[in-house]
C-alpha atoms as a PDB file:
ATOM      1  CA  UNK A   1      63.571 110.876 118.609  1.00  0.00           C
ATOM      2  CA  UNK A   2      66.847 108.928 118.521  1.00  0.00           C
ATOM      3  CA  UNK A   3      69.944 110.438 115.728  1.00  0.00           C
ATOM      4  CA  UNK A   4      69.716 108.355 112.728  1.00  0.00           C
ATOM      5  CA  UNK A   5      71.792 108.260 109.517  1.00  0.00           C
ATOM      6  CA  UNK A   6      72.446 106.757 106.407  1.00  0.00           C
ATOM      7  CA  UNK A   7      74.158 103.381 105.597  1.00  0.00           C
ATOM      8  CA  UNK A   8      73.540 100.757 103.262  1.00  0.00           C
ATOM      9  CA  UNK A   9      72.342  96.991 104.413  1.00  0.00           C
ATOM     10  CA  UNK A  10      71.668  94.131 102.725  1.00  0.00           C
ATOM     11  CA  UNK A  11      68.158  92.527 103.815  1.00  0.00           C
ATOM     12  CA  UNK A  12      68.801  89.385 101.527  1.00  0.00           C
ATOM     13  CA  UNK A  13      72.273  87.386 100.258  1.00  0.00           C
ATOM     14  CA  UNK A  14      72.920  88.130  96.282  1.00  0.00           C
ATOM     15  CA  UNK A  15      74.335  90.327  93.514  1.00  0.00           C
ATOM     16  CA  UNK A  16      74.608  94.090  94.440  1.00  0.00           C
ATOM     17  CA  UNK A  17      71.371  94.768  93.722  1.00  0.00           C
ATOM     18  CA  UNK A  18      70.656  93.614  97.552  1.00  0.00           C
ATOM     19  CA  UNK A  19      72.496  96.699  98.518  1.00  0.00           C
ATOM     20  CA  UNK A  20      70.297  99.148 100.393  1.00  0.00           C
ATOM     21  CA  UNK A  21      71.083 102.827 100.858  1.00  0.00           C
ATOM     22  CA  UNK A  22      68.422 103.447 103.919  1.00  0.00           C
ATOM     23  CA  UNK A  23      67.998 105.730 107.170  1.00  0.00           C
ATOM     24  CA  UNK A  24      68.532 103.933 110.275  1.00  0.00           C
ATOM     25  CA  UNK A  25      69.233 104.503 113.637  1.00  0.00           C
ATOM     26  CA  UNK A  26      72.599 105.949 115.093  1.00  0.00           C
ATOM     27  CA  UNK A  27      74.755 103.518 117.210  1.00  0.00           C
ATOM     28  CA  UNK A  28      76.165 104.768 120.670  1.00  0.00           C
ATOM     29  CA  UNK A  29      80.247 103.685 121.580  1.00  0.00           C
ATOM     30  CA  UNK A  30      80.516 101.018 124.788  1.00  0.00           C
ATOM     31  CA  UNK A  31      83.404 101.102 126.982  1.00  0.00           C
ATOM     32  CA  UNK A  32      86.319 101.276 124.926  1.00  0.00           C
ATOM     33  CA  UNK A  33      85.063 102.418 121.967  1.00  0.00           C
ATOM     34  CA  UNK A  34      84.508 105.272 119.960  1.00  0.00           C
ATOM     35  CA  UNK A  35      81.902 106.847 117.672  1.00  0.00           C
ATOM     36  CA  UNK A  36      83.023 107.617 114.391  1.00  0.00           C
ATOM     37  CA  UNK A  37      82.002 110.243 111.590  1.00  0.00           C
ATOM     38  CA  UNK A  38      83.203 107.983 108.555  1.00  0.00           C
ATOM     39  CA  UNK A  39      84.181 110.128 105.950  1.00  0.00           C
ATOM     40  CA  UNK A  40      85.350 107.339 103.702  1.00  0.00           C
ATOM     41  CA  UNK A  41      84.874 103.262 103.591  1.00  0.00           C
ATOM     42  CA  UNK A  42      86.375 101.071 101.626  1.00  0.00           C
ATOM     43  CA  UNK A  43      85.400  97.901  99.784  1.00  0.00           C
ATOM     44  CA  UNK A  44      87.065  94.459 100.715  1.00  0.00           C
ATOM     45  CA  UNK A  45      86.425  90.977  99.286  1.00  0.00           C
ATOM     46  CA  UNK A  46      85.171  89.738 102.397  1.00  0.00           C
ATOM     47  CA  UNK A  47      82.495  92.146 101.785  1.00  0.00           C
ATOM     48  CA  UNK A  48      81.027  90.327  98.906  1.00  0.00           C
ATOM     49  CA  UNK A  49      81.669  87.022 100.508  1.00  0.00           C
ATOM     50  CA  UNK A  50      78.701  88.359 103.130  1.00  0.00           C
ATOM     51  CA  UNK A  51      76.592  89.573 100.619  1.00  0.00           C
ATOM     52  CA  UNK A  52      77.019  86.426  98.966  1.00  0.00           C
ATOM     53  CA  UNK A  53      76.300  84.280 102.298  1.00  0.00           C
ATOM     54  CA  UNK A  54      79.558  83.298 102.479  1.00  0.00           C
ATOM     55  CA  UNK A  55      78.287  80.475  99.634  1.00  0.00           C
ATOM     56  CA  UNK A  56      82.230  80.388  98.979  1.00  0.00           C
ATOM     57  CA  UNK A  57      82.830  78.761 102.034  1.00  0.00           C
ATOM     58  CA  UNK A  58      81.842  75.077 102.788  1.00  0.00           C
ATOM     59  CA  UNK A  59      78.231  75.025 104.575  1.00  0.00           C
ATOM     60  CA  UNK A  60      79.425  73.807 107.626  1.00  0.00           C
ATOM     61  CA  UNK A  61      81.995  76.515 108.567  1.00  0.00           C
ATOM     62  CA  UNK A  62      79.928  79.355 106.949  1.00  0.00           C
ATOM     63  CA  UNK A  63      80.025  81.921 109.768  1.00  0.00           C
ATOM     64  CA  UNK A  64      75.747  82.848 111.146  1.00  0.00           C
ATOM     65  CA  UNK A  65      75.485  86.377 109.538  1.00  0.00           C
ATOM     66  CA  UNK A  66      72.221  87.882 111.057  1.00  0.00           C
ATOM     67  CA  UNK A  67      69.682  89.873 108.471  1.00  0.00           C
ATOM     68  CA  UNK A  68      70.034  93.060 107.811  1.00  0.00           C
ATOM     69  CA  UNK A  69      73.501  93.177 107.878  1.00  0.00           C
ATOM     70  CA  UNK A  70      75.984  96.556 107.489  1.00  0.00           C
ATOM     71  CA  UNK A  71      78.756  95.462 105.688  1.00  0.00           C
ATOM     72  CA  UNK A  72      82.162  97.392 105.862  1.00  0.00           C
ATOM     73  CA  UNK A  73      85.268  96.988 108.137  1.00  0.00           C
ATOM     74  CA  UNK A  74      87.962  99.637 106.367  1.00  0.00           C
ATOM     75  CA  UNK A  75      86.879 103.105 107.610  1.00  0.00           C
ATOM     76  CA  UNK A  76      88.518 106.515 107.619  1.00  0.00           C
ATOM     77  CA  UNK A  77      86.915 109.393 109.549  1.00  0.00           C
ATOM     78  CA  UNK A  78      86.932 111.686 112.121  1.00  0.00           C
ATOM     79  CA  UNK A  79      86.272 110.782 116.199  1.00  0.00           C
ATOM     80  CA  UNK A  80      82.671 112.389 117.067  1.00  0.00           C
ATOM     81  CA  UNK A  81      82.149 110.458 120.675  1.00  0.00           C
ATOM     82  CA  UNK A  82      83.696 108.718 123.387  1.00  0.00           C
ATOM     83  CA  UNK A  83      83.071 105.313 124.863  1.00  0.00           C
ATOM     84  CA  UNK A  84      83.335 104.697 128.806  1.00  0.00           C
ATOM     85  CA  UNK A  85      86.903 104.169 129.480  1.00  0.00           C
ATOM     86  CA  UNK A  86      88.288 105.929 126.210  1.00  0.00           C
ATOM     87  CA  UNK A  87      91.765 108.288 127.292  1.00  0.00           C
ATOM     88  CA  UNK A  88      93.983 107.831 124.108  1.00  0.00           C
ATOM     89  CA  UNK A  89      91.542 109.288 121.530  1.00  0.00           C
ATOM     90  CA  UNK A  90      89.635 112.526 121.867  1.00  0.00           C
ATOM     91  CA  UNK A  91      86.992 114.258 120.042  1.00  0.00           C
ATOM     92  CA  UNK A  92      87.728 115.637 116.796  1.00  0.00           C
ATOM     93  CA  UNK A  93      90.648 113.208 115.757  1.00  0.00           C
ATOM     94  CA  UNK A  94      90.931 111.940 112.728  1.00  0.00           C
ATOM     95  CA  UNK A  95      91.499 108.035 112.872  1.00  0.00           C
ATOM     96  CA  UNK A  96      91.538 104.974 110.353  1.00  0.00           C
ATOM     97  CA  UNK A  97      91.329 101.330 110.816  1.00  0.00           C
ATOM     98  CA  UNK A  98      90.139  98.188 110.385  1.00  0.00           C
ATOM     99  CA  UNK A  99      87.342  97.441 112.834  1.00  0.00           C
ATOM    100  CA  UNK A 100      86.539  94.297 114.121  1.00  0.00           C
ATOM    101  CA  UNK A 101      88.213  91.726 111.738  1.00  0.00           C
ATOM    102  CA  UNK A 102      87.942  88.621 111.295  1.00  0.00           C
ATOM    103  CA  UNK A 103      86.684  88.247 115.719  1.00  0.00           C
ATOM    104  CA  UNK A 104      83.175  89.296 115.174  1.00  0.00           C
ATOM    105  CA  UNK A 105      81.497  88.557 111.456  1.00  0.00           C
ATOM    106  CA  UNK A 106      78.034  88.949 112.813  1.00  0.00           C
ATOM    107  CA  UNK A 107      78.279  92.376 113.979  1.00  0.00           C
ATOM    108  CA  UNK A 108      81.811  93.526 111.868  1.00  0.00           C
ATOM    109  CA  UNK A 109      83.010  97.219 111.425  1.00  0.00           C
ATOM    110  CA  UNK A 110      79.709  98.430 109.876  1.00  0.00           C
ATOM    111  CA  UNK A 111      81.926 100.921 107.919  1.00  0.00           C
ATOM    112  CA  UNK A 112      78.990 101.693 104.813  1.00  0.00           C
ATOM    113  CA  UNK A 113      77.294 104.016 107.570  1.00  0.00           C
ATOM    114  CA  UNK A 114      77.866 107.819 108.237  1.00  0.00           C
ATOM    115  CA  UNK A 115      78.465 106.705 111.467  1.00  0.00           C
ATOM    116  CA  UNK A 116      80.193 103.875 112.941  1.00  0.00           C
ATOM    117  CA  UNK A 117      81.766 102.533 116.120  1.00  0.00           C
ATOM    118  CA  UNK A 118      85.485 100.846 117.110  1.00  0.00           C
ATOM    119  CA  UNK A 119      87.538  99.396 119.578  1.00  0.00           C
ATOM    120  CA  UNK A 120      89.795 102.201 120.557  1.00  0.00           C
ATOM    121  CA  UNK A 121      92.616  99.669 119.888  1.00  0.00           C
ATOM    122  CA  UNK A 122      91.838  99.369 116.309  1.00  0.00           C
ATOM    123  CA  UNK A 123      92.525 102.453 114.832  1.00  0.00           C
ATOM    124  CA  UNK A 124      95.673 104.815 114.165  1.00  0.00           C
ATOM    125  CA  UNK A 125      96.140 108.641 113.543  1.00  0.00           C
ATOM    126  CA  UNK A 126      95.246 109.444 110.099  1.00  0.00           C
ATOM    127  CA  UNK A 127      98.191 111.164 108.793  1.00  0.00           C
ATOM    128  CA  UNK A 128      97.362 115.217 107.603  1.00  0.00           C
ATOM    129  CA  UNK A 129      99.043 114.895 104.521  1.00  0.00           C
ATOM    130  CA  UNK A 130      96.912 111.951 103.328  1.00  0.00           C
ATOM    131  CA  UNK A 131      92.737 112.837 102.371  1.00  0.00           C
ATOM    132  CA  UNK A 132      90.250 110.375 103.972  1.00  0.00           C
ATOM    133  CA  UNK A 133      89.492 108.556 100.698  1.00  0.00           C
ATOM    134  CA  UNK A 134      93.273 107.254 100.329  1.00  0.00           C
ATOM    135  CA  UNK A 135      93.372 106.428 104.101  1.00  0.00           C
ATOM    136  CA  UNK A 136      90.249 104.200 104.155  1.00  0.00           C
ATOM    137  CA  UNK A 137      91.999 102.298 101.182  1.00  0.00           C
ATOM    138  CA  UNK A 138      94.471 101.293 103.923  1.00  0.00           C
ATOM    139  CA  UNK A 139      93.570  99.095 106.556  1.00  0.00           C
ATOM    140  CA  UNK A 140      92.678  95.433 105.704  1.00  0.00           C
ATOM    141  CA  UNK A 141      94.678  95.264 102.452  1.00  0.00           C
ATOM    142  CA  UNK A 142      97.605  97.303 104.037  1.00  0.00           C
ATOM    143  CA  UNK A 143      97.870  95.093 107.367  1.00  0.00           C
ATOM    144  CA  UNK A 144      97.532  91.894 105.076  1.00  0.00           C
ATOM    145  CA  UNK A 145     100.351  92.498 103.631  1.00  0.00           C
ATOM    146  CA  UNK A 146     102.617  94.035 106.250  1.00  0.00           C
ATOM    147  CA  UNK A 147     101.307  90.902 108.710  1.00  0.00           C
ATOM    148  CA  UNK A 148     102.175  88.814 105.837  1.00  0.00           C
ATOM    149  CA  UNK A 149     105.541  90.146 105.230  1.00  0.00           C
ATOM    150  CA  UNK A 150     106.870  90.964 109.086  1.00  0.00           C
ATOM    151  CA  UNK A 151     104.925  88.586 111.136  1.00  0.00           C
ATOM    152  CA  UNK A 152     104.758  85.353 108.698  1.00  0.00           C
ATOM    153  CA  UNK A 153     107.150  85.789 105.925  1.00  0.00           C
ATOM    154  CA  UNK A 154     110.303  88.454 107.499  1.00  0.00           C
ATOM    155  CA  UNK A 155     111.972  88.525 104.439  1.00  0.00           C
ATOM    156  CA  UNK A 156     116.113  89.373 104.339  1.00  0.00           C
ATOM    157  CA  UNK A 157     117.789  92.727 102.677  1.00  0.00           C
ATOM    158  CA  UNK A 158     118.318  91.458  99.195  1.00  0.00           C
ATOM    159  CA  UNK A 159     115.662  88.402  99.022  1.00  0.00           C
ATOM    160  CA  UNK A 160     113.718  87.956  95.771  1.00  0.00           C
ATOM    161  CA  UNK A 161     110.001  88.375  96.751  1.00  0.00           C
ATOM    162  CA  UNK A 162     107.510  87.645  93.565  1.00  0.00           C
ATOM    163  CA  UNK A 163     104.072  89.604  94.426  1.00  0.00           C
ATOM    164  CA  UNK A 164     101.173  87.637  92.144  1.00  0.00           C
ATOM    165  CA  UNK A 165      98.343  90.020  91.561  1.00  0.00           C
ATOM    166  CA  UNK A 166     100.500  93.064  92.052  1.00  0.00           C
ATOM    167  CA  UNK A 167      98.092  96.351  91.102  1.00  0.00           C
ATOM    168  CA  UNK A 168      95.808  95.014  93.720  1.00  0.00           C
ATOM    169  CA  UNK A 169      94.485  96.209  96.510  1.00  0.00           C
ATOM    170  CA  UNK A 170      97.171  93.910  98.999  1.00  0.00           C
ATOM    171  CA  UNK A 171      99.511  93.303  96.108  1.00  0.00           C
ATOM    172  CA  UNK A 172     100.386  97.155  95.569  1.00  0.00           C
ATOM    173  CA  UNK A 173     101.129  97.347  99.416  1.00  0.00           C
ATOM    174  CA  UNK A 174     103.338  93.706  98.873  1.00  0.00           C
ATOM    175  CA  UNK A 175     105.286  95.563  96.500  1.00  0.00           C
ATOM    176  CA  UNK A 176     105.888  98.560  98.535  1.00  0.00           C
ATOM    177  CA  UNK A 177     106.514  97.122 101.833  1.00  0.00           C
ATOM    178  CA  UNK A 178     108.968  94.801 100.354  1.00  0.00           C
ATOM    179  CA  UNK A 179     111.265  97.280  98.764  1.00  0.00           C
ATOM    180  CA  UNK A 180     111.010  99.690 101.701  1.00  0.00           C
ATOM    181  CA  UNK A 181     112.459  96.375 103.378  1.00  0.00           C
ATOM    182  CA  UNK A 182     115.394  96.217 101.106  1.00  0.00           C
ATOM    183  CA  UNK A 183     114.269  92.945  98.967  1.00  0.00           C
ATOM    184  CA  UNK A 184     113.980  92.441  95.030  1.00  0.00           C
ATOM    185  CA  UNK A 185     110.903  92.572  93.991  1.00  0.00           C
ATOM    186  CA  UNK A 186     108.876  91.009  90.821  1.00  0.00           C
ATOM    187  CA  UNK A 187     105.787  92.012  89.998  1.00  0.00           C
ATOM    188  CA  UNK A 188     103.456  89.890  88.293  1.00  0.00           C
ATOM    189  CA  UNK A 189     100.001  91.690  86.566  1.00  0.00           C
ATOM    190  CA  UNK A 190      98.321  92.282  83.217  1.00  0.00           C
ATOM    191  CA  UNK A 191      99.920  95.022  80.825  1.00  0.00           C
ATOM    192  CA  UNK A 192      97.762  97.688  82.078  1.00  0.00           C
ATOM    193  CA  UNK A 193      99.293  98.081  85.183  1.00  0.00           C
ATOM    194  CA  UNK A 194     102.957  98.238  83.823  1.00  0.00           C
ATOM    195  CA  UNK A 195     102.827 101.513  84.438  1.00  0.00           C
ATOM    196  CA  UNK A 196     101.310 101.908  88.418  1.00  0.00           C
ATOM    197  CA  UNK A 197     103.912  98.821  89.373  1.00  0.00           C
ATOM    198  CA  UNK A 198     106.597 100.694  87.742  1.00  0.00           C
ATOM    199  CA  UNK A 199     105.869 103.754  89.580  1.00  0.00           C
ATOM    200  CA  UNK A 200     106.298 101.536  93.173  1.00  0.00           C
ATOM    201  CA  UNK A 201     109.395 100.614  92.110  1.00  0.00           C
ATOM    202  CA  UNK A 202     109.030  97.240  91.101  1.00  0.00           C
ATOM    203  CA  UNK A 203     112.633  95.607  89.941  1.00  0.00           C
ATOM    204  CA  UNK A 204     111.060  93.358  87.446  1.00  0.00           C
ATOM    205  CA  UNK A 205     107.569  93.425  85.712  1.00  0.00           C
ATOM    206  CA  UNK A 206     106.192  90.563  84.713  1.00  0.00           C
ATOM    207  CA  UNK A 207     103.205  91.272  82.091  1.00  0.00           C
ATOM    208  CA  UNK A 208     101.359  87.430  82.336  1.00  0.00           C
ATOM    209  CA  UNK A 209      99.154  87.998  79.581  1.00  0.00           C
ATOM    210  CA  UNK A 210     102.206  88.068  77.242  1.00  0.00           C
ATOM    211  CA  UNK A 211     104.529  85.214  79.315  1.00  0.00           C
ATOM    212  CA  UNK A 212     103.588  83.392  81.744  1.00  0.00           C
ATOM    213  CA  UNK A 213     105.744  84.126  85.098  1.00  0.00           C
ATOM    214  CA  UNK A 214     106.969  80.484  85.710  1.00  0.00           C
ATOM    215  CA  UNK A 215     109.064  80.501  82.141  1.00  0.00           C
ATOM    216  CA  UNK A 216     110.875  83.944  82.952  1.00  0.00           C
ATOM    217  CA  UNK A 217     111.768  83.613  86.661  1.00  0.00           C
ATOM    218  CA  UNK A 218     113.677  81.758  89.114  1.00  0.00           C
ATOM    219  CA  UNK A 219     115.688  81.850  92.228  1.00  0.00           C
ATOM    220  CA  UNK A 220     112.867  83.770  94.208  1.00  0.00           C
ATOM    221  CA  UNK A 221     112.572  83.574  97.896  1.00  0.00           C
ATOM    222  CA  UNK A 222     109.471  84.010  98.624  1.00  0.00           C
ATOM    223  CA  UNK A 223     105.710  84.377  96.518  1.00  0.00           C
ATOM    224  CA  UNK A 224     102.936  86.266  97.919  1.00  0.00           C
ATOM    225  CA  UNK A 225     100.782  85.180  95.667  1.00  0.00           C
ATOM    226  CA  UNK A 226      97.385  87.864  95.498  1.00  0.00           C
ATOM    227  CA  UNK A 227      94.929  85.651  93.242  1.00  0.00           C
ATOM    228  CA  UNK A 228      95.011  81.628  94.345  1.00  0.00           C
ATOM    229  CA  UNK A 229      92.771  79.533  92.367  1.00  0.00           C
ATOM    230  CA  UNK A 230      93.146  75.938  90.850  1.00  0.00           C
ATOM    231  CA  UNK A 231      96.649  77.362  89.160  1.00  0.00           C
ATOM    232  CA  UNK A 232      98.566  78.630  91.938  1.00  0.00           C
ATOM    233  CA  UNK A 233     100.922  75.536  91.836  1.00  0.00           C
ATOM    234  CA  UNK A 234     102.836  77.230  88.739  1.00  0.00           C
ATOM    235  CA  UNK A 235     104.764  79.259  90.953  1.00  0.00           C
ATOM    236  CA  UNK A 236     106.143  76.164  92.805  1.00  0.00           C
ATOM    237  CA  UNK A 237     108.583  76.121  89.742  1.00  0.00           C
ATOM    238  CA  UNK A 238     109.792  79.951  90.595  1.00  0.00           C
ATOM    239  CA  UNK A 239     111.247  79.213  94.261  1.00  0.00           C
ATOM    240  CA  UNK A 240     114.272  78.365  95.570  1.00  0.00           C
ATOM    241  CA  UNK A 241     114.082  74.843  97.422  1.00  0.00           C
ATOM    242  CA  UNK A 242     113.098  76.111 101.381  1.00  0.00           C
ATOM    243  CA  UNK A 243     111.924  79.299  99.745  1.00  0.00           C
ATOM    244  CA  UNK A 244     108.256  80.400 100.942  1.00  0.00           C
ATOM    245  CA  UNK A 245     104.483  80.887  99.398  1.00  0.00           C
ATOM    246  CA  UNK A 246     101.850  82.588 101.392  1.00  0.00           C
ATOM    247  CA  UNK A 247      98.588  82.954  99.455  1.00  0.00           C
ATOM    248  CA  UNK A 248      96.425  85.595 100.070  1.00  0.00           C
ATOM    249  CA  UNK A 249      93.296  83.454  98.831  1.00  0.00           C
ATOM    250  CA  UNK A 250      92.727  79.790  98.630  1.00  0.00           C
ATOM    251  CA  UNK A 251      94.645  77.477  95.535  1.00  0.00           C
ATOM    252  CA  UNK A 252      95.741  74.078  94.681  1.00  0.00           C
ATOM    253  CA  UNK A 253     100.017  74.810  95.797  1.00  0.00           C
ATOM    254  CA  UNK A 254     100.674  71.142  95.709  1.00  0.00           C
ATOM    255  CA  UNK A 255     101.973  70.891  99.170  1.00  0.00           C
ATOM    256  CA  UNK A 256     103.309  67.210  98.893  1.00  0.00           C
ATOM    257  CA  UNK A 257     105.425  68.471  96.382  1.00  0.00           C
ATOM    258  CA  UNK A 258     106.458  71.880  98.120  1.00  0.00           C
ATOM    259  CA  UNK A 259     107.228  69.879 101.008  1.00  0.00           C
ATOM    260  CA  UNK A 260     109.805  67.800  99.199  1.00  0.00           C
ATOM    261  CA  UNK A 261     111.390  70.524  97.994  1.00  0.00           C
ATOM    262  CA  UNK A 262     111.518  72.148 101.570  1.00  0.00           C
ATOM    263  CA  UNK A 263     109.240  75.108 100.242  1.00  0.00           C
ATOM    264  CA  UNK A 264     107.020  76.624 103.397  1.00  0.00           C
ATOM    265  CA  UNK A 265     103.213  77.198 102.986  1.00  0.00           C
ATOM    266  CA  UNK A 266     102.762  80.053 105.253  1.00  0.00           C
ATOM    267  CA  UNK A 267      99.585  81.266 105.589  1.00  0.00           C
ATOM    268  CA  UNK A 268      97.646  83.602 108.048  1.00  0.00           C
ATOM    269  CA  UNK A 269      94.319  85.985 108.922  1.00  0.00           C
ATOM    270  CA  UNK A 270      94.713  89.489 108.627  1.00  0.00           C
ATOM    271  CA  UNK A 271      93.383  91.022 112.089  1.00  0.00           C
ATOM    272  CA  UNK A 272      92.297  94.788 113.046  1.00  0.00           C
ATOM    273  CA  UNK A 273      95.818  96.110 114.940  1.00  0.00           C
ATOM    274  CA  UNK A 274      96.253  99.709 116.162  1.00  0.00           C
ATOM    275  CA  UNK A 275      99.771  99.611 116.413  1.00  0.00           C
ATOM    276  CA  UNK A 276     100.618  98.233 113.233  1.00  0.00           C
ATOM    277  CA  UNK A 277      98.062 100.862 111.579  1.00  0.00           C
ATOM    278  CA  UNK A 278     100.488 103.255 113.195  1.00  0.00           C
ATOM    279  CA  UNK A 279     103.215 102.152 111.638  1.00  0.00           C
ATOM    280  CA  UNK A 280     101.185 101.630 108.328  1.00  0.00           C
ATOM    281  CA  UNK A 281     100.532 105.431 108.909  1.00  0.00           C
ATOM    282  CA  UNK A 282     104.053 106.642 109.987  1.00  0.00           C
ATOM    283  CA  UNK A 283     104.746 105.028 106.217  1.00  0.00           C
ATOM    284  CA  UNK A 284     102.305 107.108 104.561  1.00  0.00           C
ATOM    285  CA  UNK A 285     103.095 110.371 106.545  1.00  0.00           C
ATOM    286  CA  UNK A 286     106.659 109.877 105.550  1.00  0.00           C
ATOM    287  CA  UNK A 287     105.750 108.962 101.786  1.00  0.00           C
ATOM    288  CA  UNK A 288     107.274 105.599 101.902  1.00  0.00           C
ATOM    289  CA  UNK A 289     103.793 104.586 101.061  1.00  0.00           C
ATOM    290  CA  UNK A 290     101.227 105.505  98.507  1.00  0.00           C
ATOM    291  CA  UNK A 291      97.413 104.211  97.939  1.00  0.00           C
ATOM    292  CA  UNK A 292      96.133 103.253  94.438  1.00  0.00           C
ATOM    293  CA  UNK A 293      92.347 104.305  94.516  1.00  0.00           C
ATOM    294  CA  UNK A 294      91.062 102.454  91.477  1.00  0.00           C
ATOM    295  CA  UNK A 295      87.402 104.269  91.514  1.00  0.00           C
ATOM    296  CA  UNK A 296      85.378 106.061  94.167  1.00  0.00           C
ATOM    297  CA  UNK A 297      81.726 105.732  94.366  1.00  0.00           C
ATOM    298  CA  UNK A 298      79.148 107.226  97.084  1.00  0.00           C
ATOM    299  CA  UNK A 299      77.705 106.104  99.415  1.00  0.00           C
ATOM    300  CA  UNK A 300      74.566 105.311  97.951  1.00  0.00           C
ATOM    301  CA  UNK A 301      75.965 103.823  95.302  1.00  0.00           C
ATOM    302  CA  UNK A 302      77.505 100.592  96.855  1.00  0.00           C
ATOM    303  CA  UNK A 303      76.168  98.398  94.839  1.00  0.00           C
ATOM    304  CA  UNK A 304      78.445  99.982  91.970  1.00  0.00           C
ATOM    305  CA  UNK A 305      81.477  99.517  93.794  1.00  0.00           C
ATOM    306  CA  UNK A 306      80.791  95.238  94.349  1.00  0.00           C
ATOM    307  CA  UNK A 307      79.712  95.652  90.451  1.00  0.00           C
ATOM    308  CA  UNK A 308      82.904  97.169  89.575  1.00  0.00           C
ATOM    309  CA  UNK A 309      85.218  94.559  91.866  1.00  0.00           C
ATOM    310  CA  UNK A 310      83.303  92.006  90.237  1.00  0.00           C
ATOM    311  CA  UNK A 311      84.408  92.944  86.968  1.00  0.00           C
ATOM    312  CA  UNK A 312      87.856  92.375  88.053  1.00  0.00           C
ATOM    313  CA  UNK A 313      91.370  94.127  87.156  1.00  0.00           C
ATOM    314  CA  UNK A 314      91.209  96.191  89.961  1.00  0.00           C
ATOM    315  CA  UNK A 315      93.833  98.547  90.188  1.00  0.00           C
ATOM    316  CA  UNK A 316      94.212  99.789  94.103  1.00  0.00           C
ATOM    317  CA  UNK A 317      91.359  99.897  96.173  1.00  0.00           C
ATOM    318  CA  UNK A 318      87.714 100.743  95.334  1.00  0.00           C
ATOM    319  CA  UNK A 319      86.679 103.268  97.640  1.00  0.00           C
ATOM    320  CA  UNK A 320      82.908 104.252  98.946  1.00  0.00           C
ATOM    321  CA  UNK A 321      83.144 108.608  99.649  1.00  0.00           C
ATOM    322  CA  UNK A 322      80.516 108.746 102.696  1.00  0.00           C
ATOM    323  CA  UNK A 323      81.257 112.642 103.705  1.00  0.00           C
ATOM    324  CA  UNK A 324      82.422 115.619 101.745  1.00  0.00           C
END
C-alpha cells in the first residue's frame, strides 16, 4: 500500500464549508524537488480566491483549477526526501517558502497537507530561533512586500512611505522592511492595532476610523496601499507630485490624474524566490523582523481559518498548525 496522509481539498468552489480534511495519498519529489514534512501552513487570499473559483476575476482570464484541489502555497517544515538532482538541501533541514506561486495555479504548493513537495529553489533555511508556526506566516506576504519595496518601489534613507492596511499580513512586513531601510513610515489601520504598529516602530499612526488619512498627511513618497477597492484614489491627495503607489490589490487610483501629477502606478506579482526567502530569513534570525500570528487553527480545521479571514481585521497572518 502506498504512504498516505492528511490534507484538506476542496471537491466543489464555495464558502469554507467546501473544505475537506481527508486521507489521501502521499506525493513523491521529481528532479529538483524535495519532500516536505509541513509542520505549519499558512493562509493567503489567493487561497480563497480558489475556493471561490476565482469568481473575482473576469471569466475569461479565470485560471482552469482542476477538482479536487489542495490549496496552500506558504509552508514551513522540515525536509523528509530528496528529488533526483537535489545537492543544496539534505534530509532533516528545516526549510520555508513559498511554493510554486503565481507559475502553476493548477497544481500550486499544496501546503494544507502533512506532506508536500517544492522546487529546491523555493525555499530558505528556517532560522532556529523562529518556531514553524511564525515561519510559515512568512513567505507570500513577506516577499510581497520586500519585492514591492526593493525590486519595484527602492525607496531612499529618509523617504516618507504610507503603508494602507498596516496590521496585515503584507502591511506589517511594509512597515518593517521600510524602517529597517531607513524611511519614515505612516501607518494607516483601525484603533485596534495602535498598539502592534507601534510596537514595529511605526513613526506615525494613523487610526482611519477616527480621521481619515488623506486630511492628516502629506508630502509622502510613496503608498503601499494593502486594501484597494473603489476608494483607493484618496491617497492620490497624500503624495508628492512623481511620488509612487503600488497596490497590493486591485482599486480605482485614477491614473489620468496620477499621471498628470507625475505620480507612478507601480505594480507587480509576488513570485516563490529562494534567495530572497534567505534574506527574509537572515532578517528574522537577526530580529530585524517579527511575525504577527493573528490566530492558529489545525489542520482540520481550515475551514475556520477562511471563516476567520473573512471576517476581516486581520492582525498578522492566520496560520493552519499541521504537526506538533
Amino acid at each position: 500500500m502506498s504512504a498516505t496522509m492528511h490534507a484538506v481539498r476542496l471537491h466543489a468552489f464555495g464558502g469554507p464549508g467546501v473544505l475537506t480534511y481527508e486521507e489521501i495519498g502521499r506525493p513523491e519529489p521529481g528532479p529538483g524537488e524535495v519532500l516536505i514534512r509541513v509542520h505549519a501552513a499558512a493562509f493567503n487570499p489567493p487561497d480563497r480566491y480558489a475556493r471561490l473559483g476565482y469568481a473575482n476575476i473576469p471569466e475569461s482570464l479565470r485560471p482552469r483549477l482542476a477538482l479536487p484541489h489542495l490549496p496552500g502555497s506558504d509552508v514551513s517544515g522540515v525536509v523528509a526526501a530528496l528529488g533526483p538532482g537535489v545537492t543544496e538541501w539534505q534530509v532533516g533541514d528545516e526549510v520555508f517558502g513559498l511554493v510554486r506561486f503565481p507559475s502553476d495555479p493548477g497544481r500550486g504548493g499544496r501546503g494544507y497537507a502533512e506532506y508536500t513537495t517544492s522546487p529546491a529553489g523555493h525555499l530558505a533555511r528556517k532560522p532556529a530561533s523562529v518556531d514553524h508556526v511564525h515561519a510559515a506566516g512568512v513567505p507570500m506576504a513577506g516577499l510581497t512586500a520586500y519585492q514591492f519595496l526593493f525590486d519595484l518601489i527602492k525607496p531612499r534613507p529618509g523617504d516618507r512611505v504610507l503603508v494602507n492596511g498596516a496590521a496585515g499580513g503584507v502591511g506589517h512586513f511594509a512597515v518593517q522592511l521600510a524602517k529597517d531601510a531607513d524611511a519614515h513610515v505612516i501607518g494607516v489601520a483601525s484603533g485596534r492595532h495602535a498598539a502592534f504598529l507601534k510596537e514595529l516602530a511605526v513613526d506615525e499612526f494613523v487610526d482611519y476610523t477616527a480621521v481619515a488619512a488623506e486630511d492628516v498627511v502629506r508630502d509622502v513618497d510613496h503608498v503601499i496601499d494593502c486594501v484597494g477597492g473603489p476608494g483607493a484614489h484618496r491617497f492620490l491627495a497624500v503624495l508628492k507630485d512623481g511620488g509612487t503607489i503600488t497596490p497590493v490589490f486591485l482599486g480605482d487610483y485614477r491614473l489620468e490624474e496620477a499621471a498628470r501629477r507625475g505620480i507612478r502606478h507601480v505594480r507587480g506579482q509576488v513570485h516563490s524566490d529562494g534567495r530572497q526567502m534567505g534574506e527574509l530569513a537572515r532578517l528574522l534570525g537577526e530580529g530585524r523582523l517579527r511575525v504577527g500570528v493573528d490566530s492558529v487553527y489545525p489542520l482540520r480545521d481550515a475551514a475556520g481559518a477562511h471563516e476567520r479571514a473573512e471576517r476581516g481585521h486581520v492582525q498578522g497572518k492566520i496560520i493552519l498548525r499541521v504537526a506538533s
